[in-house]
C-alpha atoms as a PDB file:
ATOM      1  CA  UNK A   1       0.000   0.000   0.000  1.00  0.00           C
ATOM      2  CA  UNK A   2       3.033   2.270   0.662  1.00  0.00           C
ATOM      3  CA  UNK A   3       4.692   2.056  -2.151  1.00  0.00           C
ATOM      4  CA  UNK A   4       1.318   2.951  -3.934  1.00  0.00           C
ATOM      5  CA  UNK A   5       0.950   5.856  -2.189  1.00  0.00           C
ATOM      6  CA  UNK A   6       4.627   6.727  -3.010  1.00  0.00           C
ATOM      7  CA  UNK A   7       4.401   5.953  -6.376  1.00  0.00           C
ATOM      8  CA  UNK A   8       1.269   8.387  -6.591  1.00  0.00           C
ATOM      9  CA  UNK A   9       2.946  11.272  -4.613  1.00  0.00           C
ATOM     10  CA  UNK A  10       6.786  10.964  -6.730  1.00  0.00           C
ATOM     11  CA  UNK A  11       4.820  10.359 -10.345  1.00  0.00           C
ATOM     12  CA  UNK A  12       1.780  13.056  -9.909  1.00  0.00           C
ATOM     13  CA  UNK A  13      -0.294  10.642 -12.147  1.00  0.00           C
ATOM     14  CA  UNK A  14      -2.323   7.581 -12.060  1.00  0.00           C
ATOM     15  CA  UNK A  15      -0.290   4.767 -11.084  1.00  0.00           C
ATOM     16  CA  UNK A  16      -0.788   0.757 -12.502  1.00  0.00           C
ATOM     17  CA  UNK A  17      -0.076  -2.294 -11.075  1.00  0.00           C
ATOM     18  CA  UNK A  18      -0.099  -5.573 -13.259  1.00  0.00           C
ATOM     19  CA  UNK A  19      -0.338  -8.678 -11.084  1.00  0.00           C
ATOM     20  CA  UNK A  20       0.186 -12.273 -12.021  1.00  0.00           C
ATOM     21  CA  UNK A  21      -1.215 -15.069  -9.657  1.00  0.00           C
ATOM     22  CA  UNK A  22       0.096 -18.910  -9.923  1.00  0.00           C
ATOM     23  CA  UNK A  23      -0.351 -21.658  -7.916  1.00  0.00           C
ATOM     24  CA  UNK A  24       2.661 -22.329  -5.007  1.00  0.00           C
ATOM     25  CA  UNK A  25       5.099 -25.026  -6.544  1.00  0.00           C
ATOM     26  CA  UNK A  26       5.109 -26.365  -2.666  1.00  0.00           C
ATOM     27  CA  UNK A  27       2.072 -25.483  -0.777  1.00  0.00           C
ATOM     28  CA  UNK A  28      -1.346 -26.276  -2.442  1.00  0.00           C
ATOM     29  CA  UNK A  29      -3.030 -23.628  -0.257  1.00  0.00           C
ATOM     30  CA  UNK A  30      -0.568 -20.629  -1.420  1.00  0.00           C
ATOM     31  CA  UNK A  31      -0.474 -18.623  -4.288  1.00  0.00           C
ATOM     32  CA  UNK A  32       2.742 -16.816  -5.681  1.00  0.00           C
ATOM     33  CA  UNK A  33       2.133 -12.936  -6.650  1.00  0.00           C
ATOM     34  CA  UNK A  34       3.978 -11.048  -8.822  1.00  0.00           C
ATOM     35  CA  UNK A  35       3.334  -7.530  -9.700  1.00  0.00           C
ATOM     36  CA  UNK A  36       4.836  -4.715 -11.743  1.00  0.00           C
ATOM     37  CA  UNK A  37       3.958  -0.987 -10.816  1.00  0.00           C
ATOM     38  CA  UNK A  38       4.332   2.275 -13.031  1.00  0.00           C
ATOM     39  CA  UNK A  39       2.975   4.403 -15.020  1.00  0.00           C
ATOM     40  CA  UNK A  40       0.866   4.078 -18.054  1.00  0.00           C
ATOM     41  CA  UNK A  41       2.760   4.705 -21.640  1.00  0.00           C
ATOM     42  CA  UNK A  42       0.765   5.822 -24.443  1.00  0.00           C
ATOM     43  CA  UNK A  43       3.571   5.314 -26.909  1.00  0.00           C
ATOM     44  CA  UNK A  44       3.052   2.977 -30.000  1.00  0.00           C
ATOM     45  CA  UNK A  45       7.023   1.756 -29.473  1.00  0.00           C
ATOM     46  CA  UNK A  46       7.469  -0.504 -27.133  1.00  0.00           C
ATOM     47  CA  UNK A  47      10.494   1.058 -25.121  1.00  0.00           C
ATOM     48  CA  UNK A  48      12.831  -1.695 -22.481  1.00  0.00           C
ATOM     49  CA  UNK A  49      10.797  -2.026 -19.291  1.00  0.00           C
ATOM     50  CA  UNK A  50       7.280  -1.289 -20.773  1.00  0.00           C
ATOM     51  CA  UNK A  51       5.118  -4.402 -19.907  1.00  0.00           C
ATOM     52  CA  UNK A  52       2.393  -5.403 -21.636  1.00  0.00           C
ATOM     53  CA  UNK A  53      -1.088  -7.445 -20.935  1.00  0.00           C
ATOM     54  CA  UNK A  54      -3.246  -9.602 -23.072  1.00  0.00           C
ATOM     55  CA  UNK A  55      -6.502  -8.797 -24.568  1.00  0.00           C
ATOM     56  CA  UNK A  56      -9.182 -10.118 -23.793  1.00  0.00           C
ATOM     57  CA  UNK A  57     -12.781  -9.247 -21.561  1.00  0.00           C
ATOM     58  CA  UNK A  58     -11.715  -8.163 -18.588  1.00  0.00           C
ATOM     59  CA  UNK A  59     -14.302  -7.180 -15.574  1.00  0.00           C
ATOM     60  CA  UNK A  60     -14.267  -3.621 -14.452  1.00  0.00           C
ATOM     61  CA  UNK A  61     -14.722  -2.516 -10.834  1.00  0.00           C
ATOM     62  CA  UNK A  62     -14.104   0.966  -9.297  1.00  0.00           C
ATOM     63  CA  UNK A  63     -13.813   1.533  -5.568  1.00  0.00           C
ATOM     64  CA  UNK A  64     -12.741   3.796  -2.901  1.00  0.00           C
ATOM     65  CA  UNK A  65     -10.698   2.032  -0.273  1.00  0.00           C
ATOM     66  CA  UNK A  66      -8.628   2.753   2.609  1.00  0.00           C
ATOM     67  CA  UNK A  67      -5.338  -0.267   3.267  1.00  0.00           C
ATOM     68  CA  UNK A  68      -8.074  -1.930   5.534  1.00  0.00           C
ATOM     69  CA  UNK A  69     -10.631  -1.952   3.196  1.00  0.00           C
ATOM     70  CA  UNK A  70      -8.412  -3.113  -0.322  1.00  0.00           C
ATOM     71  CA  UNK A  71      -8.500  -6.604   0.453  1.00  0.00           C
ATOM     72  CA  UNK A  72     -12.329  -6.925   1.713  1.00  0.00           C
ATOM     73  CA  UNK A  73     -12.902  -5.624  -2.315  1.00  0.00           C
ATOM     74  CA  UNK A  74     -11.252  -8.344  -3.541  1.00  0.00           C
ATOM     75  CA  UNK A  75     -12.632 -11.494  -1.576  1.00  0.00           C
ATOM     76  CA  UNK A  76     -16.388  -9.741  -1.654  1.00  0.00           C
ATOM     77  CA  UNK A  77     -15.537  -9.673  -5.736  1.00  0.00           C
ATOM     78  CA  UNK A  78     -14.107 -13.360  -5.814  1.00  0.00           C
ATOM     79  CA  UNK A  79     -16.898 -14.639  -3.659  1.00  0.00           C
ATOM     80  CA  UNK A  80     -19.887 -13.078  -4.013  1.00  0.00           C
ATOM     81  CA  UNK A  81     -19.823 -11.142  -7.693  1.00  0.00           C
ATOM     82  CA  UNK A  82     -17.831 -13.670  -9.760  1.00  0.00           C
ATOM     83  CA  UNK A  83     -20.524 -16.781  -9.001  1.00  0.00           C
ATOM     84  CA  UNK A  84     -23.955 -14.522  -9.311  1.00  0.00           C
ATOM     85  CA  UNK A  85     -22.262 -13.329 -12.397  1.00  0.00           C
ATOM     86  CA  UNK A  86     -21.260 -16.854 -13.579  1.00  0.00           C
ATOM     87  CA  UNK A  87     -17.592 -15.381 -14.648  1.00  0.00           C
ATOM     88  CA  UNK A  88     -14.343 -17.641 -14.032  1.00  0.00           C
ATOM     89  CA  UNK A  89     -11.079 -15.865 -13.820  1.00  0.00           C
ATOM     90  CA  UNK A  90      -8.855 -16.616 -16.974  1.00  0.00           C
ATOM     91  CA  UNK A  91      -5.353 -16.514 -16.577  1.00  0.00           C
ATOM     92  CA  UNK A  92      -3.873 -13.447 -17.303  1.00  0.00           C
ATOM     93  CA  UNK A  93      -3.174 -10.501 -15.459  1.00  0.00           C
ATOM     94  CA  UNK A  94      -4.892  -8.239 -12.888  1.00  0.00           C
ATOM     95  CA  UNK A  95      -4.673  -4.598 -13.500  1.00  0.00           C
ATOM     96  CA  UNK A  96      -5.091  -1.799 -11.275  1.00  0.00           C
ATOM     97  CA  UNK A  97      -5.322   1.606 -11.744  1.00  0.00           C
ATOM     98  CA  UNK A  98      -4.608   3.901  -8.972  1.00  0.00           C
ATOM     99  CA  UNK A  99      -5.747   7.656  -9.270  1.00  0.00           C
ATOM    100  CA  UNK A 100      -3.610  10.381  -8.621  1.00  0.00           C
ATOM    101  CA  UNK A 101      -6.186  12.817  -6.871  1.00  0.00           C
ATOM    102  CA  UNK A 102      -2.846  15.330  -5.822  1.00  0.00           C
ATOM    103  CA  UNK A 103      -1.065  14.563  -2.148  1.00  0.00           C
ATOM    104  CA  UNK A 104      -1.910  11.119  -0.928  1.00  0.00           C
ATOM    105  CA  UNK A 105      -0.926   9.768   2.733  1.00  0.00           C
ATOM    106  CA  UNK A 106      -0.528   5.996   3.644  1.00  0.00           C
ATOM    107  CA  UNK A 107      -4.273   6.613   5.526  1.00  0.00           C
ATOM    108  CA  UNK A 108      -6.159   8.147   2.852  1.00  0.00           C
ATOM    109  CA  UNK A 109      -8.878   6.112   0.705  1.00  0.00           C
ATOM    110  CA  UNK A 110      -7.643   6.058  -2.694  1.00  0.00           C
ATOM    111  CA  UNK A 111      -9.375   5.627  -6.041  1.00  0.00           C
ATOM    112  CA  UNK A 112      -9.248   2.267  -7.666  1.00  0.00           C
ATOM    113  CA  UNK A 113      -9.937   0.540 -10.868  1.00  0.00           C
ATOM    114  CA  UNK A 114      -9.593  -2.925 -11.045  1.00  0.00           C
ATOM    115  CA  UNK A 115      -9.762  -5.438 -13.637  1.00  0.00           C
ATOM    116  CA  UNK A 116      -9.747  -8.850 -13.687  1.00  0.00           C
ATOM    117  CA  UNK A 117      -9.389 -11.216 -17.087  1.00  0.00           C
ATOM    118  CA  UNK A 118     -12.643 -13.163 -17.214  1.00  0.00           C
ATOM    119  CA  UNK A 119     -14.239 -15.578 -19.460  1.00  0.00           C
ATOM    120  CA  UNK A 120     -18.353 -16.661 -18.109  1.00  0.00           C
ATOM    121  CA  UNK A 121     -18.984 -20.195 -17.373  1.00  0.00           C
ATOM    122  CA  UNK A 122     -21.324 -21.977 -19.183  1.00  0.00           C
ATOM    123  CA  UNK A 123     -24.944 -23.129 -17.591  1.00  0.00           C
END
């Protein structure tokens, strides 16, 4: 969440965060994370450090949240949205778009966007 809110506050823009998930080589109830944060580059040429993320239907949501809050979002998605919605996560990255809204502390809510690859599950 810090380094967020320092990105935000050295950048002055919207930050993004790309986040792979995979399953724990050793522990069947872990997950390894891996996650890129900058900033978004609207050039065409690709430049060395630019990441990029498949396309594909992603699910939007947009939130306020405080560092308690952030990860109440995300199970309440996973839990409760994904099955009434019949969607199934794909893999692919999660983005996240953080909004620079000027000076931002560690206890201020912050802005989200968040989208997660998708693909619905048939009946």
């Amino acid at each position: 969440w810090n380094t967020i809110i320092n990105h935000l506050n050295n950048q002055k823009q919207n930050i993004w965060s790309i986040s792979e998930y995979k399953a724990h080589k050793k522990h069947s109830m872990r997950i390894k994370l891996s996650s890129i944060i900058g900033v978004h580059n609207k050039e065409v040429n690709k430049k060395p450090g630019d990441h990029t993320y498949p396309s594909g239907i992603y699910a939007r949501f947009s939130f306020r949240c405080n560092k308690e809050e952030y990860s109440k979002y995300s199970k309440h998605i996973y839990l409760n949205i994904f099955p009434k919605h019949r969607l199934k996560r794909r893999p692919a990255p999660d983005i996240e778009v953080f909004t620079y809204n000027g000076y931002a502390r560690p206890d201020n809510a912050l802005d989200c966007e968040y989208y997660i690859p998708v693909e619905t599950v048939a009946e």
